[in-house]
PDB file of N, CA and C in Angstrom:
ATOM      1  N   UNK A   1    -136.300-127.487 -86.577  1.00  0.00           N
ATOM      2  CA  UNK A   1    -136.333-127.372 -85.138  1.00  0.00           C
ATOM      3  C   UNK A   1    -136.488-128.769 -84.529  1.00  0.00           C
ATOM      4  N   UNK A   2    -135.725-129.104 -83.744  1.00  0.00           N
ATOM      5  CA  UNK A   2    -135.721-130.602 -82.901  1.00  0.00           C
ATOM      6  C   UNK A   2    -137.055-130.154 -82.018  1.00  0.00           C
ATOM      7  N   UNK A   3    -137.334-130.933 -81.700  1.00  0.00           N
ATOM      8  CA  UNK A   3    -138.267-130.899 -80.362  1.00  0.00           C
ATOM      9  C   UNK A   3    -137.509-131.810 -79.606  1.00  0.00           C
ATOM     10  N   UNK A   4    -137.066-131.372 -78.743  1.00  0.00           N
ATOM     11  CA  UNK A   4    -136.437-131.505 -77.537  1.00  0.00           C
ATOM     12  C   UNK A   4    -137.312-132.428 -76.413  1.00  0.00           C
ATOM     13  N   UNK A   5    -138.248-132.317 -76.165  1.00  0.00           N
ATOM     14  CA  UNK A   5    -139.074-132.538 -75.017  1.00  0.00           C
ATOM     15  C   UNK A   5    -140.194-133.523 -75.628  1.00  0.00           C
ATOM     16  N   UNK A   6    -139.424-133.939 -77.128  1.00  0.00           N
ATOM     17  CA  UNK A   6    -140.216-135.506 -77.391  1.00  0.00           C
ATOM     18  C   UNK A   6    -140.532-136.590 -76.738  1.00  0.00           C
ATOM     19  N   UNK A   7    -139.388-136.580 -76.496  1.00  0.00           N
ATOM     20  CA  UNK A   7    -139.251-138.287 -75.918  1.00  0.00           C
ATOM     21  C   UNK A   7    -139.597-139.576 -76.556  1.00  0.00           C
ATOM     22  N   UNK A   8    -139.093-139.682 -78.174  1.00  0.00           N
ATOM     23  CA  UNK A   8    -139.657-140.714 -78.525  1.00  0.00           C
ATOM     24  C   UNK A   8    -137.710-141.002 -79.079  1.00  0.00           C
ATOM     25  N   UNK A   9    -136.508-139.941 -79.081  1.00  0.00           N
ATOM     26  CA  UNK A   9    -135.635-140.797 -79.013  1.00  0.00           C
ATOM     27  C   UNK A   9    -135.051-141.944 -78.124  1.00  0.00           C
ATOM     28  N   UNK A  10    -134.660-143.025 -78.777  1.00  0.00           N
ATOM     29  CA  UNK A  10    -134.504-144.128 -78.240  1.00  0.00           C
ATOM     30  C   UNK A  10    -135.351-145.525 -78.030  1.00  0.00           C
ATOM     31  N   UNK A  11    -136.885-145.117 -78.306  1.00  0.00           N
ATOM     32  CA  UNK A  11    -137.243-145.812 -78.159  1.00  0.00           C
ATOM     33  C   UNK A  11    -136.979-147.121 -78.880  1.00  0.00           C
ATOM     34  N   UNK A  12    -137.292-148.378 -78.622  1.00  0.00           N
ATOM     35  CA  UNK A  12    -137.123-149.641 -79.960  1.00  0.00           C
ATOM     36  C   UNK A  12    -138.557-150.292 -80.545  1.00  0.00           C
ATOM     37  N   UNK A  13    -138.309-150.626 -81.489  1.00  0.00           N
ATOM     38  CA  UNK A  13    -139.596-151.462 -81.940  1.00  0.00           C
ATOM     39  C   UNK A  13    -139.463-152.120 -83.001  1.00  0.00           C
ATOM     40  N   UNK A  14    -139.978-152.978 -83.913  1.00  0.00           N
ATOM     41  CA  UNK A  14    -139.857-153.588 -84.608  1.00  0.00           C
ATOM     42  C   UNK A  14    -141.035-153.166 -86.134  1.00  0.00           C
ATOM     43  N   UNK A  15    -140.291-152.946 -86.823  1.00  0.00           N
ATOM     44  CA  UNK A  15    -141.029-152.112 -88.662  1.00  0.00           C
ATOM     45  C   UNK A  15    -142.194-152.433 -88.087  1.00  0.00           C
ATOM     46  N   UNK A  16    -142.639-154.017 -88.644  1.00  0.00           N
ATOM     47  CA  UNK A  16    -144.199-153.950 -88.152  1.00  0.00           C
ATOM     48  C   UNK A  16    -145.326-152.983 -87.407  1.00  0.00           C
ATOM     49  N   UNK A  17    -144.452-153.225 -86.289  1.00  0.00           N
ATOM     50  CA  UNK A  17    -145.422-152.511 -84.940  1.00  0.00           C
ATOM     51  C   UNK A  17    -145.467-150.926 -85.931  1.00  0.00           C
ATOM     52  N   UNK A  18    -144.187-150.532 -85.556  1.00  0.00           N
ATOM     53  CA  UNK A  18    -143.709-149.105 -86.130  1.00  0.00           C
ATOM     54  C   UNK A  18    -144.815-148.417 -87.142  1.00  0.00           C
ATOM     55  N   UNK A  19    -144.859-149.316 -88.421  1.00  0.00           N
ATOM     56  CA  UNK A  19    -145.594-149.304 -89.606  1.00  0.00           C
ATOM     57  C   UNK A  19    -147.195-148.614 -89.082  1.00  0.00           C
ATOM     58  N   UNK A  20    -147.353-150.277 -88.557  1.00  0.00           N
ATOM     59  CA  UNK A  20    -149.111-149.908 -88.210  1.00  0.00           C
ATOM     60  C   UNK A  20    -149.470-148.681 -87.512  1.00  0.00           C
ATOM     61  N   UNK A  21    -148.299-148.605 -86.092  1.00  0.00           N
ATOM     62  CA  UNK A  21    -148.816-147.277 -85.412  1.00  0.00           C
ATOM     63  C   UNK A  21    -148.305-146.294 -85.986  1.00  0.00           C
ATOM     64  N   UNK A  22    -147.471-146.081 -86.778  1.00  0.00           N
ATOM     65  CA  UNK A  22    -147.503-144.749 -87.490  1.00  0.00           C
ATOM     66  C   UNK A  22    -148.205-144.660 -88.255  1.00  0.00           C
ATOM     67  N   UNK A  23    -149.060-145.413 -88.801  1.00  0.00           N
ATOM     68  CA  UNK A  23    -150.350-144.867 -89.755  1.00  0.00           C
ATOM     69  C   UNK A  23    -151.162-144.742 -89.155  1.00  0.00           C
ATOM     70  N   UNK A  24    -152.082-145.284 -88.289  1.00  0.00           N
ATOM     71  CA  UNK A  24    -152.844-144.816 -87.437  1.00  0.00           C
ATOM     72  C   UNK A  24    -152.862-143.412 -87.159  1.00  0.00           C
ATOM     73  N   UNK A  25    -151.776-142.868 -87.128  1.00  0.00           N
ATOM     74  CA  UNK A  25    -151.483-141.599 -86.521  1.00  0.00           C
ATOM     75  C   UNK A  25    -150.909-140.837 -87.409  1.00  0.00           C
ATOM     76  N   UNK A  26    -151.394-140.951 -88.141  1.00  0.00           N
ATOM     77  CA  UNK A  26    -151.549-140.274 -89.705  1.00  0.00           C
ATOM     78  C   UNK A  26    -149.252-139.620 -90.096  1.00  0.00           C
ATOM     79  N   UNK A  27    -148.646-140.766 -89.759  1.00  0.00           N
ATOM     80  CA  UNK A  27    -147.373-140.098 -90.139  1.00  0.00           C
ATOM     81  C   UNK A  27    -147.251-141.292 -91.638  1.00  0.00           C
ATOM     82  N   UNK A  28    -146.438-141.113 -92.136  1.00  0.00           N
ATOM     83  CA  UNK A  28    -145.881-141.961 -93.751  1.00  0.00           C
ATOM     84  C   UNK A  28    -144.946-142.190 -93.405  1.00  0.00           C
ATOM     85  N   UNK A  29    -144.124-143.657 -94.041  1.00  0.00           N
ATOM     86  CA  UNK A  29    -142.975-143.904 -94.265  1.00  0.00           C
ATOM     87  C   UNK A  29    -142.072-143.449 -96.077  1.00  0.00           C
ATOM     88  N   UNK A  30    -141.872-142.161 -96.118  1.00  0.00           N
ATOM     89  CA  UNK A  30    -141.438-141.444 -96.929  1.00  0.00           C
ATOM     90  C   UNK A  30    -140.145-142.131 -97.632  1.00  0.00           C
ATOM     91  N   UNK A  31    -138.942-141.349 -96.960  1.00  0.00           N
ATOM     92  CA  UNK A  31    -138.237-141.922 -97.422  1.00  0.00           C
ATOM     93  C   UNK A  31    -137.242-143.212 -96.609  1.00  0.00           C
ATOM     94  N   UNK A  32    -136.816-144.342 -97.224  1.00  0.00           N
ATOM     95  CA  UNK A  32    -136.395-145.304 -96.804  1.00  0.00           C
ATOM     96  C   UNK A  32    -134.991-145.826 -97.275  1.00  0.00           C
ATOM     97  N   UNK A  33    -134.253-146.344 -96.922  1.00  0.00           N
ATOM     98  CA  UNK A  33    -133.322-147.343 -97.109  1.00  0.00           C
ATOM     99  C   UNK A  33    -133.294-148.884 -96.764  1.00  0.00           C
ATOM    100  N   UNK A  34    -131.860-149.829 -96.563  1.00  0.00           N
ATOM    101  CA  UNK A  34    -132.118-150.922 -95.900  1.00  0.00           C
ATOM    102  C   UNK A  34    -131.868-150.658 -94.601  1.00  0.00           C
ATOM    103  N   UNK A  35    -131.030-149.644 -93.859  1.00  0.00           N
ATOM    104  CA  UNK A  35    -130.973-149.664 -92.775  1.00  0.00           C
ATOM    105  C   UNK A  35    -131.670-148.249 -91.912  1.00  0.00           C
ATOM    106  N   UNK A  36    -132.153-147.734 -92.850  1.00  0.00           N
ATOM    107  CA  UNK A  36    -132.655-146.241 -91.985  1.00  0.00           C
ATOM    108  C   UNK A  36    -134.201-145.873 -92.869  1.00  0.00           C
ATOM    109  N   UNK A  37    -135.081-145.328 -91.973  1.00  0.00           N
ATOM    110  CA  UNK A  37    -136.076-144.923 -92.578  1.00  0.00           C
ATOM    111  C   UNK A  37    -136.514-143.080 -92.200  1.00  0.00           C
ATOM    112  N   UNK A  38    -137.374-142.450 -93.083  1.00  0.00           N
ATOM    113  CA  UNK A  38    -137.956-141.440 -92.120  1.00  0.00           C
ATOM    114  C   UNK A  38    -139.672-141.528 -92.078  1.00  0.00           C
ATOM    115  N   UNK A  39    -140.265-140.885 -91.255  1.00  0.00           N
ATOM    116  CA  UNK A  39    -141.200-141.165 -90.795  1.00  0.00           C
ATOM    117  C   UNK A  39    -142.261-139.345 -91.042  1.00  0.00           C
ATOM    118  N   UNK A  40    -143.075-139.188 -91.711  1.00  0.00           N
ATOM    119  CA  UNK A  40    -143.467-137.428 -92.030  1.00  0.00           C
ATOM    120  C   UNK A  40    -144.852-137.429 -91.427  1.00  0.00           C
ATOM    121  N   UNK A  41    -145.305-136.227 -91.090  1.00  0.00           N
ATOM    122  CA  UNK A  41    -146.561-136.325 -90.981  1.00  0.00           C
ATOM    123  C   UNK A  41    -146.846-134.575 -91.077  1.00  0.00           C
ATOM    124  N   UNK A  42    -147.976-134.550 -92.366  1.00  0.00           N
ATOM    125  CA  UNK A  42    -148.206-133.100 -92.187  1.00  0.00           C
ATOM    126  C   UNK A  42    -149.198-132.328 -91.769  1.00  0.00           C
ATOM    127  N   UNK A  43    -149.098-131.026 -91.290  1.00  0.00           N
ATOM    128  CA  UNK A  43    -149.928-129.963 -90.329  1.00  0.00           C
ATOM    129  C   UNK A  43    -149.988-129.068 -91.279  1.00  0.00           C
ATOM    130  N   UNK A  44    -151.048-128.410 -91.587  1.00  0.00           N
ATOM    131  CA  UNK A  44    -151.519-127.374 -92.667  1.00  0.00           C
ATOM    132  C   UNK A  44    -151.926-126.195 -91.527  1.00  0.00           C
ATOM    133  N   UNK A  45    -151.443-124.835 -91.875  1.00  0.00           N
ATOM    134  CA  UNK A  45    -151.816-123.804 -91.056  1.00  0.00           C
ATOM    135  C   UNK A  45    -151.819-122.685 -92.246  1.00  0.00           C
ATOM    136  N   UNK A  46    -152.932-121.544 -92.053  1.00  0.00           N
ATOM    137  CA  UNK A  46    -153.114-120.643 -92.699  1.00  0.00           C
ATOM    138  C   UNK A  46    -151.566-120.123 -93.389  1.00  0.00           C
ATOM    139  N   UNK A  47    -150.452-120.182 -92.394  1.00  0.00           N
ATOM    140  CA  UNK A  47    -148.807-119.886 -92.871  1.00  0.00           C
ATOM    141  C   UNK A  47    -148.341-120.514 -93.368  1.00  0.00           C
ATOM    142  N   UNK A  48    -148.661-121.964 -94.057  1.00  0.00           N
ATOM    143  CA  UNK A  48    -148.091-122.833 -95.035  1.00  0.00           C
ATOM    144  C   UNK A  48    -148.299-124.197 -93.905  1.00  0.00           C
ATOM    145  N   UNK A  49    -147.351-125.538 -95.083  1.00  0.00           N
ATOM    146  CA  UNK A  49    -147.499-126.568 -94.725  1.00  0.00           C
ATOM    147  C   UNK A  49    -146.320-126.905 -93.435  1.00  0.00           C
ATOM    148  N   UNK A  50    -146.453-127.379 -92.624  1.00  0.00           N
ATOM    149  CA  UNK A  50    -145.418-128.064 -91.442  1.00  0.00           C
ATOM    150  C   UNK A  50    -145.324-129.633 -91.607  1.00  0.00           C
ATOM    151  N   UNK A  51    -143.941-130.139 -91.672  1.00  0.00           N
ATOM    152  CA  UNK A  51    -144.058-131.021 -92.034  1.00  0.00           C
ATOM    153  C   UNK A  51    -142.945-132.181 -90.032  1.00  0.00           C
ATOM    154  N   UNK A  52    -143.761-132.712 -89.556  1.00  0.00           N
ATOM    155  CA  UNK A  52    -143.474-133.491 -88.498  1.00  0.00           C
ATOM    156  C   UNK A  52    -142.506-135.069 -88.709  1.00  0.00           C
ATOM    157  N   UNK A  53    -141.633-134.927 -88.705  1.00  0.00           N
ATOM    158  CA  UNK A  53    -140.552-136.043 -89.251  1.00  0.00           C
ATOM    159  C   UNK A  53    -139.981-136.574 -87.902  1.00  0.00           C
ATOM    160  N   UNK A  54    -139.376-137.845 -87.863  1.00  0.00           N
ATOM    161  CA  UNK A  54    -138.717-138.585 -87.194  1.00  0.00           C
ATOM    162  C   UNK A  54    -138.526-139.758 -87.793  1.00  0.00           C
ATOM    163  N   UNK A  55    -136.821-139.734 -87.682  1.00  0.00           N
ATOM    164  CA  UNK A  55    -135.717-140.973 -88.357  1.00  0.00           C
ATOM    165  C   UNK A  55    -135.470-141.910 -87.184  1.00  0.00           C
ATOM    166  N   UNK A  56    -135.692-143.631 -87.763  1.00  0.00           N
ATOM    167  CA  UNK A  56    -135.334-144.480 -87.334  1.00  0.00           C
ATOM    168  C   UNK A  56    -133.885-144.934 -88.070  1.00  0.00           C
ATOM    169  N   UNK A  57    -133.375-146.085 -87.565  1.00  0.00           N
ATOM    170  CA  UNK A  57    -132.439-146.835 -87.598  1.00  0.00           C
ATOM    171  C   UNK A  57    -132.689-148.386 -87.192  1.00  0.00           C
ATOM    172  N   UNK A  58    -132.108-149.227 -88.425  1.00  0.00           N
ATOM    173  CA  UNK A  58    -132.098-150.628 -87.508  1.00  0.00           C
ATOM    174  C   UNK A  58    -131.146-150.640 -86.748  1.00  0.00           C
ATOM    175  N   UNK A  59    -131.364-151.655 -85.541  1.00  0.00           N
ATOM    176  CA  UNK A  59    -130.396-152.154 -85.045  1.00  0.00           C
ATOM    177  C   UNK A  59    -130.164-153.744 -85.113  1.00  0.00           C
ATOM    178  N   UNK A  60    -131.208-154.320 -86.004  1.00  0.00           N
ATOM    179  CA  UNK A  60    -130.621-155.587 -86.442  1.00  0.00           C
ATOM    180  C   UNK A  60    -131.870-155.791 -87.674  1.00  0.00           C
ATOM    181  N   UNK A  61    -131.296-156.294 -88.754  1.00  0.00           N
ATOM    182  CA  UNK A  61    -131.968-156.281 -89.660  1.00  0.00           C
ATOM    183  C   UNK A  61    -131.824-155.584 -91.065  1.00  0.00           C
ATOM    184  N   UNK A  62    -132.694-155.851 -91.866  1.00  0.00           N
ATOM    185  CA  UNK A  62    -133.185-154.967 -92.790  1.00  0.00           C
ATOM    186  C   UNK A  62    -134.298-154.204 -93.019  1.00  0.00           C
ATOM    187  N   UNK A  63    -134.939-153.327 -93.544  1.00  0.00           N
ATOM    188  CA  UNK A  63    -136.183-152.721 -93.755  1.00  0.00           C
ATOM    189  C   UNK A  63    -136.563-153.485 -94.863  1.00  0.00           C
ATOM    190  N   UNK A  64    -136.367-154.531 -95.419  1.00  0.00           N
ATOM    191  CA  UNK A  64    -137.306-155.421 -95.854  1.00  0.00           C
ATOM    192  C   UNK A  64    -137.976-156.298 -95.563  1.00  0.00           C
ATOM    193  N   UNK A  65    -137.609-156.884 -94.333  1.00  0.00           N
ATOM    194  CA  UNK A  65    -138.367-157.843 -92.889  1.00  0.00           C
ATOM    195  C   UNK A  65    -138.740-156.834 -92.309  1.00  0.00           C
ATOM    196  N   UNK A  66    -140.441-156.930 -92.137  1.00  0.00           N
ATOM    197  CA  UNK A  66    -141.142-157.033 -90.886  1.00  0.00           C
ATOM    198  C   UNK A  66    -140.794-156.521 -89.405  1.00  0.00           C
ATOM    199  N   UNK A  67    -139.654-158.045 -89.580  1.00  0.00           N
ATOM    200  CA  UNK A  67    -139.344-157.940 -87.944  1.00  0.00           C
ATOM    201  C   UNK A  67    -138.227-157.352 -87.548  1.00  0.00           C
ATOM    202  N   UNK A  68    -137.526-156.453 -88.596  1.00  0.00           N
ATOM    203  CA  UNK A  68    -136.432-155.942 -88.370  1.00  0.00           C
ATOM    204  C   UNK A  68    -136.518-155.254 -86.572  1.00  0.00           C
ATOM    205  N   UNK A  69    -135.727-154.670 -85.843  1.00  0.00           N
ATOM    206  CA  UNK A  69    -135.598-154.059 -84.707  1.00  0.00           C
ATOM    207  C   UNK A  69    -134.859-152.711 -85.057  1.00  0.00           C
ATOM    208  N   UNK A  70    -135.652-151.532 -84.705  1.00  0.00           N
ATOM    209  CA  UNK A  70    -135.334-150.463 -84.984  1.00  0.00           C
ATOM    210  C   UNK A  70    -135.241-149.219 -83.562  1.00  0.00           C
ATOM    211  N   UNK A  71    -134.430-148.759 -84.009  1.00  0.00           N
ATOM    212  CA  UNK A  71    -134.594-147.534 -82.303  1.00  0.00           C
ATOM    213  C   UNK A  71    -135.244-146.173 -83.304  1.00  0.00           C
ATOM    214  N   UNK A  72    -135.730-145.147 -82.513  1.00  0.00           N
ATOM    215  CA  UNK A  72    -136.054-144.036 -83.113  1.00  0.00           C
ATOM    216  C   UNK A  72    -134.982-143.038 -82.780  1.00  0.00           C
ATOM    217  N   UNK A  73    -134.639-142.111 -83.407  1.00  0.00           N
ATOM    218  CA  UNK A  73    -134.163-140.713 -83.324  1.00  0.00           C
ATOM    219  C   UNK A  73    -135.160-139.496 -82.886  1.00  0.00           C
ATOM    220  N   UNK A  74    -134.248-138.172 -82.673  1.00  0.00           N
ATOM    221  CA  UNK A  74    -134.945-137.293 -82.472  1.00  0.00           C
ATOM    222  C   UNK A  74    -135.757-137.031 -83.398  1.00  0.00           C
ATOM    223  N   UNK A  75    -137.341-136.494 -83.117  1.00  0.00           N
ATOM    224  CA  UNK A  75    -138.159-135.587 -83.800  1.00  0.00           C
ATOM    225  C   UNK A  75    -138.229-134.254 -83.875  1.00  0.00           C
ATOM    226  N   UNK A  76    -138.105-134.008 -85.027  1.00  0.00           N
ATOM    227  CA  UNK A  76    -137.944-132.326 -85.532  1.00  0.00           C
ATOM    228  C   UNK A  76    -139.120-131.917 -86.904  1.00  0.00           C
ATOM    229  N   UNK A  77    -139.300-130.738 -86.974  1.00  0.00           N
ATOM    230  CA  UNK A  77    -140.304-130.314 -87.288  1.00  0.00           C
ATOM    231  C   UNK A  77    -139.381-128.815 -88.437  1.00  0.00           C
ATOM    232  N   UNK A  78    -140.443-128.644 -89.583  1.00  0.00           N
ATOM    233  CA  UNK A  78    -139.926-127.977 -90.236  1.00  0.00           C
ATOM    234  C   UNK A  78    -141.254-127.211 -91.051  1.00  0.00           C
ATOM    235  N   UNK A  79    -140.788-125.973 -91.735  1.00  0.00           N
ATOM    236  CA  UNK A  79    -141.833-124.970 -92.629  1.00  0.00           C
ATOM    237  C   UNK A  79    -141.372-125.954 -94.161  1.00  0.00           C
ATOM    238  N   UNK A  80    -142.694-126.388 -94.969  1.00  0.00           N
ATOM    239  CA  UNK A  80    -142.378-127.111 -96.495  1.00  0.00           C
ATOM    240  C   UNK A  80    -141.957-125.334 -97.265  1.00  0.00           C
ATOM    241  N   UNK A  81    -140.854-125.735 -98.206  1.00  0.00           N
ATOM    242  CA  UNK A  81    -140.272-124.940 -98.683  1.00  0.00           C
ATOM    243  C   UNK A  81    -140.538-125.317-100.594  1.00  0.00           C
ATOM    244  N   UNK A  82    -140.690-124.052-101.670  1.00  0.00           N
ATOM    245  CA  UNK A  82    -141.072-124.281-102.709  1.00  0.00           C
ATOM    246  C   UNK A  82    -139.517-124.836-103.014  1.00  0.00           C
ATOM    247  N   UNK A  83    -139.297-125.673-104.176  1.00  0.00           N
ATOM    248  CA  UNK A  83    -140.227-126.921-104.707  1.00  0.00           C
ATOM    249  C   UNK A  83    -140.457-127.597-104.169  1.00  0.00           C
ATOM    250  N   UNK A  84    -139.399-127.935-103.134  1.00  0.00           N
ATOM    251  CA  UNK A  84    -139.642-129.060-102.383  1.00  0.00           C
ATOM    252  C   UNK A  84    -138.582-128.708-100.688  1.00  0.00           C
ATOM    253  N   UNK A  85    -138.695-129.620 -99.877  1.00  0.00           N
ATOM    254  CA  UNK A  85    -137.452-129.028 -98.745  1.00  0.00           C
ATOM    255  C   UNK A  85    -138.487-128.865 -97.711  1.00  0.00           C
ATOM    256  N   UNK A  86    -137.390-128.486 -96.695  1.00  0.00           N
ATOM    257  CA  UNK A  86    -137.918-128.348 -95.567  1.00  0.00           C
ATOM    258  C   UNK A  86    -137.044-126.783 -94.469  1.00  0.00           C
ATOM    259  N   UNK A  87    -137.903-126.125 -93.790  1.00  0.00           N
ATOM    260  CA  UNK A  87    -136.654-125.439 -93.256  1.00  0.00           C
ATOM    261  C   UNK A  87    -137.391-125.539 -91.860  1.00  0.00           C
ATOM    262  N   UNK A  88    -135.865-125.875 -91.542  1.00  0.00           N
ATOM    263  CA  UNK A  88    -135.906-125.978 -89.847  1.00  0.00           C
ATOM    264  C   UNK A  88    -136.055-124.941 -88.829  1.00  0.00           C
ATOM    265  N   UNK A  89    -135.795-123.619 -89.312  1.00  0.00           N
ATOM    266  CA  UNK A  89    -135.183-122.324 -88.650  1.00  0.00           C
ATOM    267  C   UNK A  89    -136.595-121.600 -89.030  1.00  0.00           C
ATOM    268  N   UNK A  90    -137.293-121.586 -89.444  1.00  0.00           N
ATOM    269  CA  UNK A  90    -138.384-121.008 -89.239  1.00  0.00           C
ATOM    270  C   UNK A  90    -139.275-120.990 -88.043  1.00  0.00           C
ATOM    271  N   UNK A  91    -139.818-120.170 -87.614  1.00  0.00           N
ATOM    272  CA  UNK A  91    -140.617-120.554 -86.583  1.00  0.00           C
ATOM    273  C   UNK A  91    -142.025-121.404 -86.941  1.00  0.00           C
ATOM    274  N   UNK A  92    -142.364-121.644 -86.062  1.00  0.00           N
ATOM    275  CA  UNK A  92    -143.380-122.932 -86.025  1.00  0.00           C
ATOM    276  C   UNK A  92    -144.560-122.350 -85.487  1.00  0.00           C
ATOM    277  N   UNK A  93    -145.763-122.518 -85.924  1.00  0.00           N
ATOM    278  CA  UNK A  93    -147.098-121.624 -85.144  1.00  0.00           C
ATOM    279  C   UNK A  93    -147.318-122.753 -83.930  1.00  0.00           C
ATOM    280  N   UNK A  94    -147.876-121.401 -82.971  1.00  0.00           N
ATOM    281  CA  UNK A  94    -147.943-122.389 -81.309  1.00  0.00           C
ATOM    282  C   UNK A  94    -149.239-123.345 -81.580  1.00  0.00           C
ATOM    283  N   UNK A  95    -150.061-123.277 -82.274  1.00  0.00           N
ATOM    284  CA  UNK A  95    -151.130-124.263 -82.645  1.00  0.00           C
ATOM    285  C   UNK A  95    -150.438-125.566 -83.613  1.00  0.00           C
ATOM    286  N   UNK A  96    -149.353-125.615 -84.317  1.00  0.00           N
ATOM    287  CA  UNK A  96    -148.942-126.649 -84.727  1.00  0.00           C
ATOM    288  C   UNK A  96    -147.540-127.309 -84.469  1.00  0.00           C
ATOM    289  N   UNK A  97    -147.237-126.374 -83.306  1.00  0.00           N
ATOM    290  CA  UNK A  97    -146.303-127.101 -82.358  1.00  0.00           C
ATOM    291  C   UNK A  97    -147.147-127.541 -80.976  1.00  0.00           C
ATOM    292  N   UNK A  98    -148.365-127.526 -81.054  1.00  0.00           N
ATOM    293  CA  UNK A  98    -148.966-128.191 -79.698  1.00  0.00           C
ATOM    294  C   UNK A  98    -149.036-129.297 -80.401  1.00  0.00           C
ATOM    295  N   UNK A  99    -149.914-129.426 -81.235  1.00  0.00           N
ATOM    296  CA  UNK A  99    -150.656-130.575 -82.326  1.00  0.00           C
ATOM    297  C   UNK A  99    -149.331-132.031 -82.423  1.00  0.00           C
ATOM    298  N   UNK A 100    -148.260-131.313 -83.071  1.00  0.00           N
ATOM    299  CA  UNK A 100    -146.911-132.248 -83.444  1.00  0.00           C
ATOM    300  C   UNK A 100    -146.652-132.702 -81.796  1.00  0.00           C
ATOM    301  N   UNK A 101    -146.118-131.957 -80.703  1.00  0.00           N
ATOM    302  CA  UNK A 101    -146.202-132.602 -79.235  1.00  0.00           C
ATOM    303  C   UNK A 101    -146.936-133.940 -79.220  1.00  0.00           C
ATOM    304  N   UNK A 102    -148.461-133.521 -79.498  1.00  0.00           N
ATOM    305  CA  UNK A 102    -149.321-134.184 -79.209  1.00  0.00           C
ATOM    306  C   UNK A 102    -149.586-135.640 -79.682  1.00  0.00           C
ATOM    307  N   UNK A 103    -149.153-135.486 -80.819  1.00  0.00           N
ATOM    308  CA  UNK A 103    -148.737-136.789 -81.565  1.00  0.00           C
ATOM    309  C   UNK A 103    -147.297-137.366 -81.784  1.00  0.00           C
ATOM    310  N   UNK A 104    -146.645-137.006 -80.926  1.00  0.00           N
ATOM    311  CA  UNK A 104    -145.477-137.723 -80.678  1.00  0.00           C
ATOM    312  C   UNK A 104    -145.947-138.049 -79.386  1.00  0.00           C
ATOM    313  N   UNK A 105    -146.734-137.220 -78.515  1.00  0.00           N
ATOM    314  CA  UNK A 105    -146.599-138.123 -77.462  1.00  0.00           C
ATOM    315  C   UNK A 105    -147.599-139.420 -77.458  1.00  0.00           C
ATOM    316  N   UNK A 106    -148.433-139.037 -78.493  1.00  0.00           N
ATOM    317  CA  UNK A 106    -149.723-140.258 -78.674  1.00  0.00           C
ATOM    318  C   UNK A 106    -148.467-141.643 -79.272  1.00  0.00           C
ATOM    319  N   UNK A 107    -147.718-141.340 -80.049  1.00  0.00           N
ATOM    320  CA  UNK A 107    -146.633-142.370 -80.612  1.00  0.00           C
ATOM    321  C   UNK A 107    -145.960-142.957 -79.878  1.00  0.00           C
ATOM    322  N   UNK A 108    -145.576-142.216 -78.767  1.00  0.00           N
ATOM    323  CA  UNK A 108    -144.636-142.738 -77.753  1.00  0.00           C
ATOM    324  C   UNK A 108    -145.485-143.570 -76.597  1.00  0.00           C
ATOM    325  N   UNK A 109    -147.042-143.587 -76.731  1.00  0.00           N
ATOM    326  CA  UNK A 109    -147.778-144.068 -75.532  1.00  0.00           C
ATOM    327  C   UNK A 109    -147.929-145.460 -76.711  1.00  0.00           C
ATOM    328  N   UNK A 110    -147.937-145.333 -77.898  1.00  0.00           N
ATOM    329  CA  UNK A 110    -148.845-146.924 -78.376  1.00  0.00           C
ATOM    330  C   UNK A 110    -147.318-147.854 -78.305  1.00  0.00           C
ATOM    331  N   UNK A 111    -146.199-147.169 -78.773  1.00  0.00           N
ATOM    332  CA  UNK A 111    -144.890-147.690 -78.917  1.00  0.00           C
ATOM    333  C   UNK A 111    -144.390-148.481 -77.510  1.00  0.00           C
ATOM    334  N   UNK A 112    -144.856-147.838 -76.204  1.00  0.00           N
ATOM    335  CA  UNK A 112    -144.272-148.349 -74.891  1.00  0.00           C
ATOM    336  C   UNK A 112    -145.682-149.052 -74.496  1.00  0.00           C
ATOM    337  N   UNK A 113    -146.871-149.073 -75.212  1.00  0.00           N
ATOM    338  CA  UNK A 113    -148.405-149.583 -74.433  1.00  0.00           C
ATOM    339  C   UNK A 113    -148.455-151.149 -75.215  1.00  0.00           C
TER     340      UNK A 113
END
């Protein structure tokens, strides 16, 4: 499921910044390349694990500098699936689709603050 009413596509920033404030805010840099990264963060609810993702992109650089310059993509949200996976089409509990809001919008205030 996208979340629509993110608002953290587009933003820009540079790995660094990116790095620090996404740990702070408890997301991981999972999986990576040189030019694209994703970004996870997980929500545990009595109905299984939810897992809160959003993909960057450079727009100049590599993800091996620091100072690369990166924009974000949409954030979407998914049910963890056995062995591994994610499914999008599941519904999402309204307590861990407030929570994921909530920390995209906390991401999007340190990213523009």
């Amino acid at each position: 499921m996208i979340i629509q009413d993110a608002n953290v596509k587009g933003l820009k920033t540079d790995l660094y910044h990116l790095d620090q404030t996404a740990e702070k805010l408890g997301f991981v840099r999972w999986q990576w390349e040189y030019y694209r990264a994703t970004y996870d963060a997980k929500f545990v609810d009595s109905t299984g694990d939810y897992y809160l993702r959003f993909n960057v992109r450079a727009t100049s650089g590599k993800l091996e500098n620091p100072e690369t310059e990166l924009v974000l993509e949409d954030a979407y949200i998914g049910r963890a699936t056995f062995p591994h996976g994610l499914d999008y089409s599941s519904e999402v509990p309204a307590n861990i689709l407030k929570a994921a809001r909530q920390k995209l919008a906390d991401l999007r205030k340190a990213l523009n603050g």
